[in-house]
PDB file of N, CA and C in Angstrom:
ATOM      1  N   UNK A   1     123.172-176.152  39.488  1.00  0.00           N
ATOM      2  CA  UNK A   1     123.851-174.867  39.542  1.00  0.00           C
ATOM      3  C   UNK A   1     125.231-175.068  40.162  1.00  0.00           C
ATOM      4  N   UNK A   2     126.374-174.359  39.181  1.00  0.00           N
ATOM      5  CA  UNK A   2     127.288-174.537  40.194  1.00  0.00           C
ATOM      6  C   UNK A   2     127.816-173.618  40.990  1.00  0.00           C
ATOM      7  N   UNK A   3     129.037-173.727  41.996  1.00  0.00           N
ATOM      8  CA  UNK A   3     129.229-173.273  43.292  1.00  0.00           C
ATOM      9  C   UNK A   3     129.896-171.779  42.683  1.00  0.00           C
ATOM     10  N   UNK A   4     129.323-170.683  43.508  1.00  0.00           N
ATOM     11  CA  UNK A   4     129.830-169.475  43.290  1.00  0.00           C
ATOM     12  C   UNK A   4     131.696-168.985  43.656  1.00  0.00           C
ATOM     13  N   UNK A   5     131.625-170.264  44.496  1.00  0.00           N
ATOM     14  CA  UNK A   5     132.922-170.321  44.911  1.00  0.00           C
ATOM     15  C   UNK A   5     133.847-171.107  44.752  1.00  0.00           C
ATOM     16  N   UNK A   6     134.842-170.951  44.182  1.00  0.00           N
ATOM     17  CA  UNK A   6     135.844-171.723  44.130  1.00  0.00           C
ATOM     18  C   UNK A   6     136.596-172.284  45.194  1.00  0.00           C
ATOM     19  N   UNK A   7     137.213-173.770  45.603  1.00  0.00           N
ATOM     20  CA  UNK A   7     138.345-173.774  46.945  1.00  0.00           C
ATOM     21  C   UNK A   7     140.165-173.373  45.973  1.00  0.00           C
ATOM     22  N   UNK A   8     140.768-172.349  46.831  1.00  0.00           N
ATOM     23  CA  UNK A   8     142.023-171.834  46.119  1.00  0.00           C
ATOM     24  C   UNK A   8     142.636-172.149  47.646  1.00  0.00           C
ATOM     25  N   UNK A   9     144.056-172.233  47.409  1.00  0.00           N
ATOM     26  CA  UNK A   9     145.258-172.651  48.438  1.00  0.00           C
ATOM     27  C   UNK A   9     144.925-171.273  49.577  1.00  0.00           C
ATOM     28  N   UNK A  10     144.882-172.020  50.958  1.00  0.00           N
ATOM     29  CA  UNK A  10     145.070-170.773  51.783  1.00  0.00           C
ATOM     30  C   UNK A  10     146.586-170.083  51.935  1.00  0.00           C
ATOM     31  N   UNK A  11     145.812-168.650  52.077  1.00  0.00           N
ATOM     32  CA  UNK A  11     146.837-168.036  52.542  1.00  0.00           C
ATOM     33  C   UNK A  11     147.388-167.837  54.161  1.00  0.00           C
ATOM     34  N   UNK A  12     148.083-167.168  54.226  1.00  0.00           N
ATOM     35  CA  UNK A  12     148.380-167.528  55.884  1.00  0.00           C
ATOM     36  C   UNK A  12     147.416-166.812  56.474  1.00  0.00           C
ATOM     37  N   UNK A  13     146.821-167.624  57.712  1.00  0.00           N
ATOM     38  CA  UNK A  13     145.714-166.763  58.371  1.00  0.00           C
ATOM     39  C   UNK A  13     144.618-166.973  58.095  1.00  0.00           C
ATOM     40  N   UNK A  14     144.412-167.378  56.978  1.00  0.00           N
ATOM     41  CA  UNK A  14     142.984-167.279  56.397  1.00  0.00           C
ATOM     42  C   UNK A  14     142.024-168.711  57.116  1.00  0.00           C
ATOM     43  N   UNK A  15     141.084-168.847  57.068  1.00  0.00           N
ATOM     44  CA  UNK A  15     140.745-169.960  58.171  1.00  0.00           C
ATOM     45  C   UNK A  15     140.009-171.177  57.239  1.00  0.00           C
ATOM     46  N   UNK A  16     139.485-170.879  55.991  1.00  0.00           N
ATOM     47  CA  UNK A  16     138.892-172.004  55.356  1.00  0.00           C
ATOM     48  C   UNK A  16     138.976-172.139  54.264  1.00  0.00           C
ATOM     49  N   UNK A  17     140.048-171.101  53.443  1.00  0.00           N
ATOM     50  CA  UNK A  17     140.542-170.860  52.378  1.00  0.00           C
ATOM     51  C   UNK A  17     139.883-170.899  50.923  1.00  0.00           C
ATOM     52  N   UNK A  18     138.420-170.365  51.283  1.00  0.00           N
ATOM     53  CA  UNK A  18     137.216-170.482  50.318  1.00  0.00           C
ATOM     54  C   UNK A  18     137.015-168.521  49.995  1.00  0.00           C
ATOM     55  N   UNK A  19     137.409-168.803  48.624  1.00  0.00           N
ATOM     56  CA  UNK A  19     137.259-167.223  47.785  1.00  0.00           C
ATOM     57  C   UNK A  19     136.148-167.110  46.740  1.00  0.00           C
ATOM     58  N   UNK A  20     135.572-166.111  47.075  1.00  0.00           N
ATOM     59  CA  UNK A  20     134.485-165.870  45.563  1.00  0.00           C
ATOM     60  C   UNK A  20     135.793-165.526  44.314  1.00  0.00           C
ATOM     61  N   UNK A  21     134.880-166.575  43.446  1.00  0.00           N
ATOM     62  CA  UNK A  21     135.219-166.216  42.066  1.00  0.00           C
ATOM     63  C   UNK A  21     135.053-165.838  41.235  1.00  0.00           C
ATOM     64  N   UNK A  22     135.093-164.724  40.208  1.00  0.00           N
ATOM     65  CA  UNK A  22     134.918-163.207  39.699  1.00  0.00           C
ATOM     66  C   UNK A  22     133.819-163.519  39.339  1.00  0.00           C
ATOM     67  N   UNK A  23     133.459-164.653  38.910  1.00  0.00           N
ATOM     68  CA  UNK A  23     132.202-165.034  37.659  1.00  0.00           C
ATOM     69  C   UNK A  23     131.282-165.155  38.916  1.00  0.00           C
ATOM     70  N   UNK A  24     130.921-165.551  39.950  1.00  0.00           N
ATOM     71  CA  UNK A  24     130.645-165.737  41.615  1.00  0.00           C
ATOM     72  C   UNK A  24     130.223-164.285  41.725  1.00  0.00           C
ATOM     73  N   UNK A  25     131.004-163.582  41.760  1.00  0.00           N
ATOM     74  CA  UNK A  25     130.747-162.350  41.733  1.00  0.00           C
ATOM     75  C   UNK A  25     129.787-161.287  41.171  1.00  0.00           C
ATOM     76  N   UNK A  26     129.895-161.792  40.267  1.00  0.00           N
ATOM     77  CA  UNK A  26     128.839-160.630  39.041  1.00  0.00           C
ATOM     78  C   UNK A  26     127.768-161.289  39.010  1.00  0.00           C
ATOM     79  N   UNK A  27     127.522-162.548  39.434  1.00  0.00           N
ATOM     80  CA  UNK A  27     126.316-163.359  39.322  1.00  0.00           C
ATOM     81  C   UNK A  27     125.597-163.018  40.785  1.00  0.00           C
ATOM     82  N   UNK A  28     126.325-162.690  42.042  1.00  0.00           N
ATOM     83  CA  UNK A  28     125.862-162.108  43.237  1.00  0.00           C
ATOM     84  C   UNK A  28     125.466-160.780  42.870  1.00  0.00           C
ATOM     85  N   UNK A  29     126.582-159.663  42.463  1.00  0.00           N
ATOM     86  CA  UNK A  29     126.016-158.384  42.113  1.00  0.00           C
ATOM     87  C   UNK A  29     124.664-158.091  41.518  1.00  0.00           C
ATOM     88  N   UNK A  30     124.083-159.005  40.354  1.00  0.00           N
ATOM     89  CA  UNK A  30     123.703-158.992  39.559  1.00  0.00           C
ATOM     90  C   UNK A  30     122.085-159.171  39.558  1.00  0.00           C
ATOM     91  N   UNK A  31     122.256-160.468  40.598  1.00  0.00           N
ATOM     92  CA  UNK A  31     120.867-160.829  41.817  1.00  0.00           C
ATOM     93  C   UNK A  31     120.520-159.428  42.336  1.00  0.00           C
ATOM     94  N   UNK A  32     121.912-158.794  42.643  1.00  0.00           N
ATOM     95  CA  UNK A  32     121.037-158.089  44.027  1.00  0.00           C
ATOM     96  C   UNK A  32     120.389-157.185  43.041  1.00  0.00           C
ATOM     97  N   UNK A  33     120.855-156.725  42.070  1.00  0.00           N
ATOM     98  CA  UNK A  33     120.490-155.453  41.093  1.00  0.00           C
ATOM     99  C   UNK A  33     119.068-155.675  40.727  1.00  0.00           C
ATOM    100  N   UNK A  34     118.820-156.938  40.566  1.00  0.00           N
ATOM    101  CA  UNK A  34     117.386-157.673  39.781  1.00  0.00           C
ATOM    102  C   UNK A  34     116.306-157.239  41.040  1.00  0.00           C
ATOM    103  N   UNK A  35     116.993-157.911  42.667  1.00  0.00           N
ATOM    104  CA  UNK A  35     115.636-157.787  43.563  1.00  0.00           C
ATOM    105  C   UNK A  35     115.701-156.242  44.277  1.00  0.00           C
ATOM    106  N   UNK A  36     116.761-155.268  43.813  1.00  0.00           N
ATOM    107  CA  UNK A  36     116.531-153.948  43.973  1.00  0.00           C
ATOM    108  C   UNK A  36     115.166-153.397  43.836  1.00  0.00           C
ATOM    109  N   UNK A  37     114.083-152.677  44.845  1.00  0.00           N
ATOM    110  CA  UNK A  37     113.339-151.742  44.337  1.00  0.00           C
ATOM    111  C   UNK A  37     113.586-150.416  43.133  1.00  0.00           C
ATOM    112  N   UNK A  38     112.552-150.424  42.652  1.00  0.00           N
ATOM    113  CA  UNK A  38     112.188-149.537  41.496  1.00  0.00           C
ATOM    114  C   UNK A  38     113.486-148.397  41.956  1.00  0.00           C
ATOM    115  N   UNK A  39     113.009-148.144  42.955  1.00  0.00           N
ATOM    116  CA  UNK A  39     113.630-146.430  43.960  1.00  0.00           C
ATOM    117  C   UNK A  39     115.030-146.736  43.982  1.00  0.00           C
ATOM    118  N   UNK A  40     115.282-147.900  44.161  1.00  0.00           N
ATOM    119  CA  UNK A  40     116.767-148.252  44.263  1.00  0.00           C
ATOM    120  C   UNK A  40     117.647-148.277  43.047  1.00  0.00           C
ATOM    121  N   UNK A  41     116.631-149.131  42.501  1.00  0.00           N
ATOM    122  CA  UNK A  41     117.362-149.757  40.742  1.00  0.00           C
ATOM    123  C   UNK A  41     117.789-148.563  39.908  1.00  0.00           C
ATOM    124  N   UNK A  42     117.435-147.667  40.169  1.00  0.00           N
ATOM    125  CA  UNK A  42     117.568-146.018  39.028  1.00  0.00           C
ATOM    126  C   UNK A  42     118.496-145.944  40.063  1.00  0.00           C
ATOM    127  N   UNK A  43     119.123-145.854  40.849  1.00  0.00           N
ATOM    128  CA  UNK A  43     120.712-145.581  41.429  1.00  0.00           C
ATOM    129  C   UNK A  43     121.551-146.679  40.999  1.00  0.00           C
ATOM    130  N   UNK A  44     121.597-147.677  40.743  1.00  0.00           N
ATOM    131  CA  UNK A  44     122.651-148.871  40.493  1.00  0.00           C
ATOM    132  C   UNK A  44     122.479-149.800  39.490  1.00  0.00           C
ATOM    133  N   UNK A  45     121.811-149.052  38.675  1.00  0.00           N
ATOM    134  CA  UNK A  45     121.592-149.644  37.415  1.00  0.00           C
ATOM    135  C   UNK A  45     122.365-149.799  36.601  1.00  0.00           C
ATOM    136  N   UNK A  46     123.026-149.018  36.808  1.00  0.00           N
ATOM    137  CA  UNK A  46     124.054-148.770  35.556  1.00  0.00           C
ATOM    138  C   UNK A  46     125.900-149.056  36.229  1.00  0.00           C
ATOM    139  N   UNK A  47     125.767-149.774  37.580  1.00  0.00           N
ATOM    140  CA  UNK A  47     126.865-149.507  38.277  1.00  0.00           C
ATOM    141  C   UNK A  47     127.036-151.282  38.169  1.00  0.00           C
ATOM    142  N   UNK A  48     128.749-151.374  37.787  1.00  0.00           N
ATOM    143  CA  UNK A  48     128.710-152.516  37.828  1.00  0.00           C
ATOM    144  C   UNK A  48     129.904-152.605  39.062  1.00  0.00           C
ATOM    145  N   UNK A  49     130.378-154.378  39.139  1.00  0.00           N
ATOM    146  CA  UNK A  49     130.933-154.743  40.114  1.00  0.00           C
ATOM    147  C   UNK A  49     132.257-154.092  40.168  1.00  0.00           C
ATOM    148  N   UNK A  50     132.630-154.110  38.839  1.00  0.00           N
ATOM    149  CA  UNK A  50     134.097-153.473  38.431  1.00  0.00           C
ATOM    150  C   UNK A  50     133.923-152.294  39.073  1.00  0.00           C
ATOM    151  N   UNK A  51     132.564-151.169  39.102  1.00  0.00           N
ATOM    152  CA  UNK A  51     133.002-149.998  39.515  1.00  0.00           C
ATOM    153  C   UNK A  51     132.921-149.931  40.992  1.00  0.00           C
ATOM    154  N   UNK A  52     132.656-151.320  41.500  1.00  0.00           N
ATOM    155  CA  UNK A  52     132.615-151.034  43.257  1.00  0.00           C
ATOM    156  C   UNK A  52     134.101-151.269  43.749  1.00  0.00           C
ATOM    157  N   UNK A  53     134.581-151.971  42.838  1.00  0.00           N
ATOM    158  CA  UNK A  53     136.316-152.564  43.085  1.00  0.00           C
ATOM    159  C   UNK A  53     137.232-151.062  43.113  1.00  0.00           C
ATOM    160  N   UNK A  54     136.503-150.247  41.820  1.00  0.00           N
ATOM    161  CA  UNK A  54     137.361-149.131  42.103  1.00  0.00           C
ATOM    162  C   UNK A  54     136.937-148.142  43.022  1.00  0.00           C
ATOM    163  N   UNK A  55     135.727-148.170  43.147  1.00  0.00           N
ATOM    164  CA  UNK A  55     135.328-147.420  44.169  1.00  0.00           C
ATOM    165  C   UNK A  55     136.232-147.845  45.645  1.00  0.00           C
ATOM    166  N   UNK A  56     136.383-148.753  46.053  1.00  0.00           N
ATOM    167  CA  UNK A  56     136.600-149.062  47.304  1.00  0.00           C
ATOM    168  C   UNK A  56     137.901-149.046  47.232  1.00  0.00           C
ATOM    169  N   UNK A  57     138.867-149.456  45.676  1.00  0.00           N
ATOM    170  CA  UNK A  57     140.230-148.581  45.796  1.00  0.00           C
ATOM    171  C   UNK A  57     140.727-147.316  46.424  1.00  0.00           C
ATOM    172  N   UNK A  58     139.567-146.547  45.935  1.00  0.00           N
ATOM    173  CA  UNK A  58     140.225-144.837  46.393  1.00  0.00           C
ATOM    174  C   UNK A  58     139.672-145.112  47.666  1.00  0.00           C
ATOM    175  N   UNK A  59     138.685-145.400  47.695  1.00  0.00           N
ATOM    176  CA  UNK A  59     138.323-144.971  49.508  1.00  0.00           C
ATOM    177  C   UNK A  59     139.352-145.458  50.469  1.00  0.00           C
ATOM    178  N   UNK A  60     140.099-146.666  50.118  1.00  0.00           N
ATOM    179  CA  UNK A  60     141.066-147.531  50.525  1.00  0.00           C
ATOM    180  C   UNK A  60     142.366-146.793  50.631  1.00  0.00           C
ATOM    181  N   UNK A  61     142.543-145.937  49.553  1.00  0.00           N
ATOM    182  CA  UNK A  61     143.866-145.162  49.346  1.00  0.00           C
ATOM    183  C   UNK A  61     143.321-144.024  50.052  1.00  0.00           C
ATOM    184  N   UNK A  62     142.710-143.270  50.436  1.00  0.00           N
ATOM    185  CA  UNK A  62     142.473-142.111  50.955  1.00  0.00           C
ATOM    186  C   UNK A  62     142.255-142.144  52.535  1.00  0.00           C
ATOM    187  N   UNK A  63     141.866-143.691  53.132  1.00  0.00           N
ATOM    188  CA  UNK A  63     142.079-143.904  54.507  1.00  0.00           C
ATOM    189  C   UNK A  63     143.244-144.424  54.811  1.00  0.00           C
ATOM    190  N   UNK A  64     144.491-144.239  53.702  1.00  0.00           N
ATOM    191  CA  UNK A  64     145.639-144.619  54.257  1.00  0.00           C
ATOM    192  C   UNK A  64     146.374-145.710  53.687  1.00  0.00           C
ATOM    193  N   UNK A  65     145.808-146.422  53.244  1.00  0.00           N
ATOM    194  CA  UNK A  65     146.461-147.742  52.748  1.00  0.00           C
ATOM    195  C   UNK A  65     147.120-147.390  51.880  1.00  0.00           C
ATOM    196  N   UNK A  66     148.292-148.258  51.604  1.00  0.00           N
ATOM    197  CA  UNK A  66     149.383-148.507  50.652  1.00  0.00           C
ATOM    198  C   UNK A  66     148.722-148.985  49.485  1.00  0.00           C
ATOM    199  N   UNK A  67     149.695-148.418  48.110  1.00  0.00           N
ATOM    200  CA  UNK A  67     149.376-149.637  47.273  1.00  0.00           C
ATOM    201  C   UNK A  67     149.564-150.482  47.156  1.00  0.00           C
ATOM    202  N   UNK A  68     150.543-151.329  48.010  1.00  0.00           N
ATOM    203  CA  UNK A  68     150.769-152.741  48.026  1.00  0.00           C
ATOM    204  C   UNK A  68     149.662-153.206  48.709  1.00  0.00           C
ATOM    205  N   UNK A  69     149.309-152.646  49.876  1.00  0.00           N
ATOM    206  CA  UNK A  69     148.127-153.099  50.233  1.00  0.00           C
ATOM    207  C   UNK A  69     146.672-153.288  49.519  1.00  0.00           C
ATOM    208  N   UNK A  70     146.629-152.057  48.827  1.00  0.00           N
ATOM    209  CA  UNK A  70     145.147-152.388  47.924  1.00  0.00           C
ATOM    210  C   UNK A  70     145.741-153.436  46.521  1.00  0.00           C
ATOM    211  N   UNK A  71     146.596-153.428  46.540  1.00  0.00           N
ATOM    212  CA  UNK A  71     146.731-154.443  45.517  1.00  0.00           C
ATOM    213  C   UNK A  71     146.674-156.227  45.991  1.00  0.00           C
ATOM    214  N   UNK A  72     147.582-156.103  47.085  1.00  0.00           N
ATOM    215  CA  UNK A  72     146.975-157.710  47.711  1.00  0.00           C
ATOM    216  C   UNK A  72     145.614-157.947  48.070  1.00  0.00           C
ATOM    217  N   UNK A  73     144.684-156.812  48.024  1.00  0.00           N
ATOM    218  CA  UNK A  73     143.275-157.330  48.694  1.00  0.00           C
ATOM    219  C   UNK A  73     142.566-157.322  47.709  1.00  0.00           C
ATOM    220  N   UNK A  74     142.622-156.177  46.134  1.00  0.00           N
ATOM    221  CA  UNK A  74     142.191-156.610  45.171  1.00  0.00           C
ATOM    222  C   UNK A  74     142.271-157.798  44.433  1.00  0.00           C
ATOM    223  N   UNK A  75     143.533-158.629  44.791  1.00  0.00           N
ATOM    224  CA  UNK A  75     144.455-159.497  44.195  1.00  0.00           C
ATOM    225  C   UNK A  75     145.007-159.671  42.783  1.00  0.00           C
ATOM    226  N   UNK A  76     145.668-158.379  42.778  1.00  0.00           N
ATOM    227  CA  UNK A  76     146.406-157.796  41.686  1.00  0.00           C
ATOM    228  C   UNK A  76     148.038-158.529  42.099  1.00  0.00           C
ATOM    229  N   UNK A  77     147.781-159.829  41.143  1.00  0.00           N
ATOM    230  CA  UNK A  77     148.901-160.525  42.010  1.00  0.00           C
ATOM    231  C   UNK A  77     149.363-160.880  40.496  1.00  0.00           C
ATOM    232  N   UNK A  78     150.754-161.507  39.858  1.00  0.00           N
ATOM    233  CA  UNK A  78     150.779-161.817  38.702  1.00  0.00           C
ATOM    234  C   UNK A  78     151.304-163.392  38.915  1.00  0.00           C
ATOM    235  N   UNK A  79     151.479-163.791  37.763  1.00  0.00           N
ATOM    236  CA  UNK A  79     151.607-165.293  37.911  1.00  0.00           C
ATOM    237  C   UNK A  79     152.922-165.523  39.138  1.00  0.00           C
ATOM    238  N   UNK A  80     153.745-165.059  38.885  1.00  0.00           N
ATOM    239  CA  UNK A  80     155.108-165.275  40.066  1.00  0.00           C
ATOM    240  C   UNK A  80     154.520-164.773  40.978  1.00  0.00           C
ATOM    241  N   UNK A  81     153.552-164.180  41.566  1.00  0.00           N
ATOM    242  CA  UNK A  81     153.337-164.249  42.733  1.00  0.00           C
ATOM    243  C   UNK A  81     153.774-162.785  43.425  1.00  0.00           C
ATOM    244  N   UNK A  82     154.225-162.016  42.754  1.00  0.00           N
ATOM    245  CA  UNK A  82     154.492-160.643  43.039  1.00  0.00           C
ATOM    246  C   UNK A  82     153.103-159.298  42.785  1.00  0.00           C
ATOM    247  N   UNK A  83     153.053-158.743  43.589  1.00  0.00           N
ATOM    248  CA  UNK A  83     151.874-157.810  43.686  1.00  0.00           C
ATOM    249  C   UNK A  83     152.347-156.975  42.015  1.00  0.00           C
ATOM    250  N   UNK A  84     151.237-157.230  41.674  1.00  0.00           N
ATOM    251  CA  UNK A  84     150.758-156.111  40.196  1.00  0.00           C
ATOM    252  C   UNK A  84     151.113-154.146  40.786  1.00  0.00           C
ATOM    253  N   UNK A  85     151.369-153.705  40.577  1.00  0.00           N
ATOM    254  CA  UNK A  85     151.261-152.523  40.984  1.00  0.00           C
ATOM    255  C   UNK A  85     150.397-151.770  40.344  1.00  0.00           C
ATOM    256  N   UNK A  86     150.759-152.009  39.090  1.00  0.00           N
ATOM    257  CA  UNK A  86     150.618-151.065  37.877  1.00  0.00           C
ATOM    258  C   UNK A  86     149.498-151.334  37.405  1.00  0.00           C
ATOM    259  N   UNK A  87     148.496-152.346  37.703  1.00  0.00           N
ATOM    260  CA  UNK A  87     147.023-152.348  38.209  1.00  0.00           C
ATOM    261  C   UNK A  87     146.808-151.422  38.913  1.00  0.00           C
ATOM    262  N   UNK A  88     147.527-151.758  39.866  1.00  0.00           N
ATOM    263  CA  UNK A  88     146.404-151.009  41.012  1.00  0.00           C
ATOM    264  C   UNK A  88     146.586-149.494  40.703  1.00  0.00           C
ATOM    265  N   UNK A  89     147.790-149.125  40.646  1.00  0.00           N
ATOM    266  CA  UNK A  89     147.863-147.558  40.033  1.00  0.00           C
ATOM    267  C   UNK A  89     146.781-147.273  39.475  1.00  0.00           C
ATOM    268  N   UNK A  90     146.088-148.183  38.184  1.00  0.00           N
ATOM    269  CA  UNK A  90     144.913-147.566  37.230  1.00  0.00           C
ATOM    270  C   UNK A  90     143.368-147.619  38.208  1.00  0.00           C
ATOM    271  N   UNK A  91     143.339-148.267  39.367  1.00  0.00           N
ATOM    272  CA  UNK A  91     142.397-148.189  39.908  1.00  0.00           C
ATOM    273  C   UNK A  91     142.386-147.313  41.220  1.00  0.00           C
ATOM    274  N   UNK A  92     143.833-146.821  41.067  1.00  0.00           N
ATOM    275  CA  UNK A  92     143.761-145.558  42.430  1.00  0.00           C
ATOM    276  C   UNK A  92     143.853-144.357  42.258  1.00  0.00           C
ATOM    277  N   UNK A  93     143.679-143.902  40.620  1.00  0.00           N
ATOM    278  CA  UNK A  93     144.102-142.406  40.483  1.00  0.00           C
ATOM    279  C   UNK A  93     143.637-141.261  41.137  1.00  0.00           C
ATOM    280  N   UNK A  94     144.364-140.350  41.512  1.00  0.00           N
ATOM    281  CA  UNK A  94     144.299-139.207  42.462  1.00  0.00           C
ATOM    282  C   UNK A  94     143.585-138.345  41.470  1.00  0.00           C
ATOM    283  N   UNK A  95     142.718-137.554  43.194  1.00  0.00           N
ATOM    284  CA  UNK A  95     141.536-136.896  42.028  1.00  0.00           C
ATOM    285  C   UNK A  95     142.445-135.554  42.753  1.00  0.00           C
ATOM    286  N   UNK A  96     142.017-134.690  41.673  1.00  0.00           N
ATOM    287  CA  UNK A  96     142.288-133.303  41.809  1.00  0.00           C
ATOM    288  C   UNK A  96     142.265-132.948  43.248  1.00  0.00           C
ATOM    289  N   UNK A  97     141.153-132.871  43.908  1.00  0.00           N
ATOM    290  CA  UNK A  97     140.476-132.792  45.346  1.00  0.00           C
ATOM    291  C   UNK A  97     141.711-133.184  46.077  1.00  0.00           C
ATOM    292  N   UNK A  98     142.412-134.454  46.032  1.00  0.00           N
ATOM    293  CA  UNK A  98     143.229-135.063  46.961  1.00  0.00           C
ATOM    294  C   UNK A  98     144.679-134.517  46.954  1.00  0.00           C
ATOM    295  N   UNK A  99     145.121-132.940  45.699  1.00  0.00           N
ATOM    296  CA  UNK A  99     145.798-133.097  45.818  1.00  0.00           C
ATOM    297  C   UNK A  99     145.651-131.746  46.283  1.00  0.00           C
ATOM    298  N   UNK A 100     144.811-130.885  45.965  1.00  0.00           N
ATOM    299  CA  UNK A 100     144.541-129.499  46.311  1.00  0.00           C
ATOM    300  C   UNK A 100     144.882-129.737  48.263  1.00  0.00           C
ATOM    301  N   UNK A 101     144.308-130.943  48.609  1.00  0.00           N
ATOM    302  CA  UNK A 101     144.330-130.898  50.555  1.00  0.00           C
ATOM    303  C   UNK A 101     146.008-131.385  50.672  1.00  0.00           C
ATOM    304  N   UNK A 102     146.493-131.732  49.563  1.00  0.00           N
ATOM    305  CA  UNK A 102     148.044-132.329  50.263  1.00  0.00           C
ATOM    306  C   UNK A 102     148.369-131.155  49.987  1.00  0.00           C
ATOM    307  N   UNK A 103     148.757-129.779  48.822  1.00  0.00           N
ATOM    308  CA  UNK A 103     149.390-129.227  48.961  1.00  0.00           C
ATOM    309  C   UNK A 103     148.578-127.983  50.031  1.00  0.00           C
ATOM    310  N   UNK A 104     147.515-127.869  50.705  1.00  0.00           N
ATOM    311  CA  UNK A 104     147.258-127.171  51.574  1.00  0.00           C
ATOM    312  C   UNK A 104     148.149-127.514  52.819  1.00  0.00           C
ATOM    313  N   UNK A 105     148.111-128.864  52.691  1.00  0.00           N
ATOM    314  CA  UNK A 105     149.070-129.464  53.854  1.00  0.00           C
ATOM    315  C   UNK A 105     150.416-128.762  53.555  1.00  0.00           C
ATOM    316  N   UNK A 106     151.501-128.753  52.861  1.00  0.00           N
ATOM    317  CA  UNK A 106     152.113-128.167  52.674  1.00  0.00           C
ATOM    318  C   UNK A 106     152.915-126.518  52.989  1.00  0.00           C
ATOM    319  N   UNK A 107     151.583-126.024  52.856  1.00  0.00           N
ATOM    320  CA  UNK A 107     151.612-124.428  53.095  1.00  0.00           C
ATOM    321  C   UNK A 107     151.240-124.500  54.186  1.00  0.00           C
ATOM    322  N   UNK A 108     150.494-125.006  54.938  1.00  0.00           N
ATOM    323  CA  UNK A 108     150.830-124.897  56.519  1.00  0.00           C
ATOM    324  C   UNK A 108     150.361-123.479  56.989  1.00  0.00           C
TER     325      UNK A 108
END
């Protein structure tokens, strides 16, 4: 079997410079989905990894973070090395809800 993880160049800070790799990924998700109980499995059955990435986008954007920020941690990065934006835009769209409380903010 091989390694779920790839070794990629560290970044600064990082301490052992070992990243899961996407395919790493869905093969972890995928386990857990299998040894889910019955009770469990009818909630996340149908939920894949992609939708936890966006899930944790908005939650990410709604406690504040930048999109530059959710884009370096998604690693919406393009070959030169410049943050994707315009990814992350499609994985942060504002829900109705978020905008009804900004313009309450507003009216004050």
């Amino acid at each position: 079997m091989s390694s779920q993880r790839a070794k990629k160049q560290r970044a600064s800070g990082e301490s052992d410079g070992w990243r899961w790799t996407e395919d790493g990924i869905h093969v972890w998700w995928q386990g857990l989905k299998e040894r889910a109980r019955r009770s469990e499995a009818e909630f996340i059955d149908d939920i894949t990894f992609h939708d936890l990435r966006h899930d944790f986008a908005h939650r990410a954007r709604e406690a504040g973070w930048s999109l530059e920020e959710v884009a370096y941690y998604l690693g919406h990065i393009t070959k030169s090395g410049t943050l994707a934006i315009q990814t992350t835009v499609r994985y942060t769209q504002v829900s109705r809800e978020q905008v009804k409380c900004k313009l309450k903010a507003i009216k004050g």
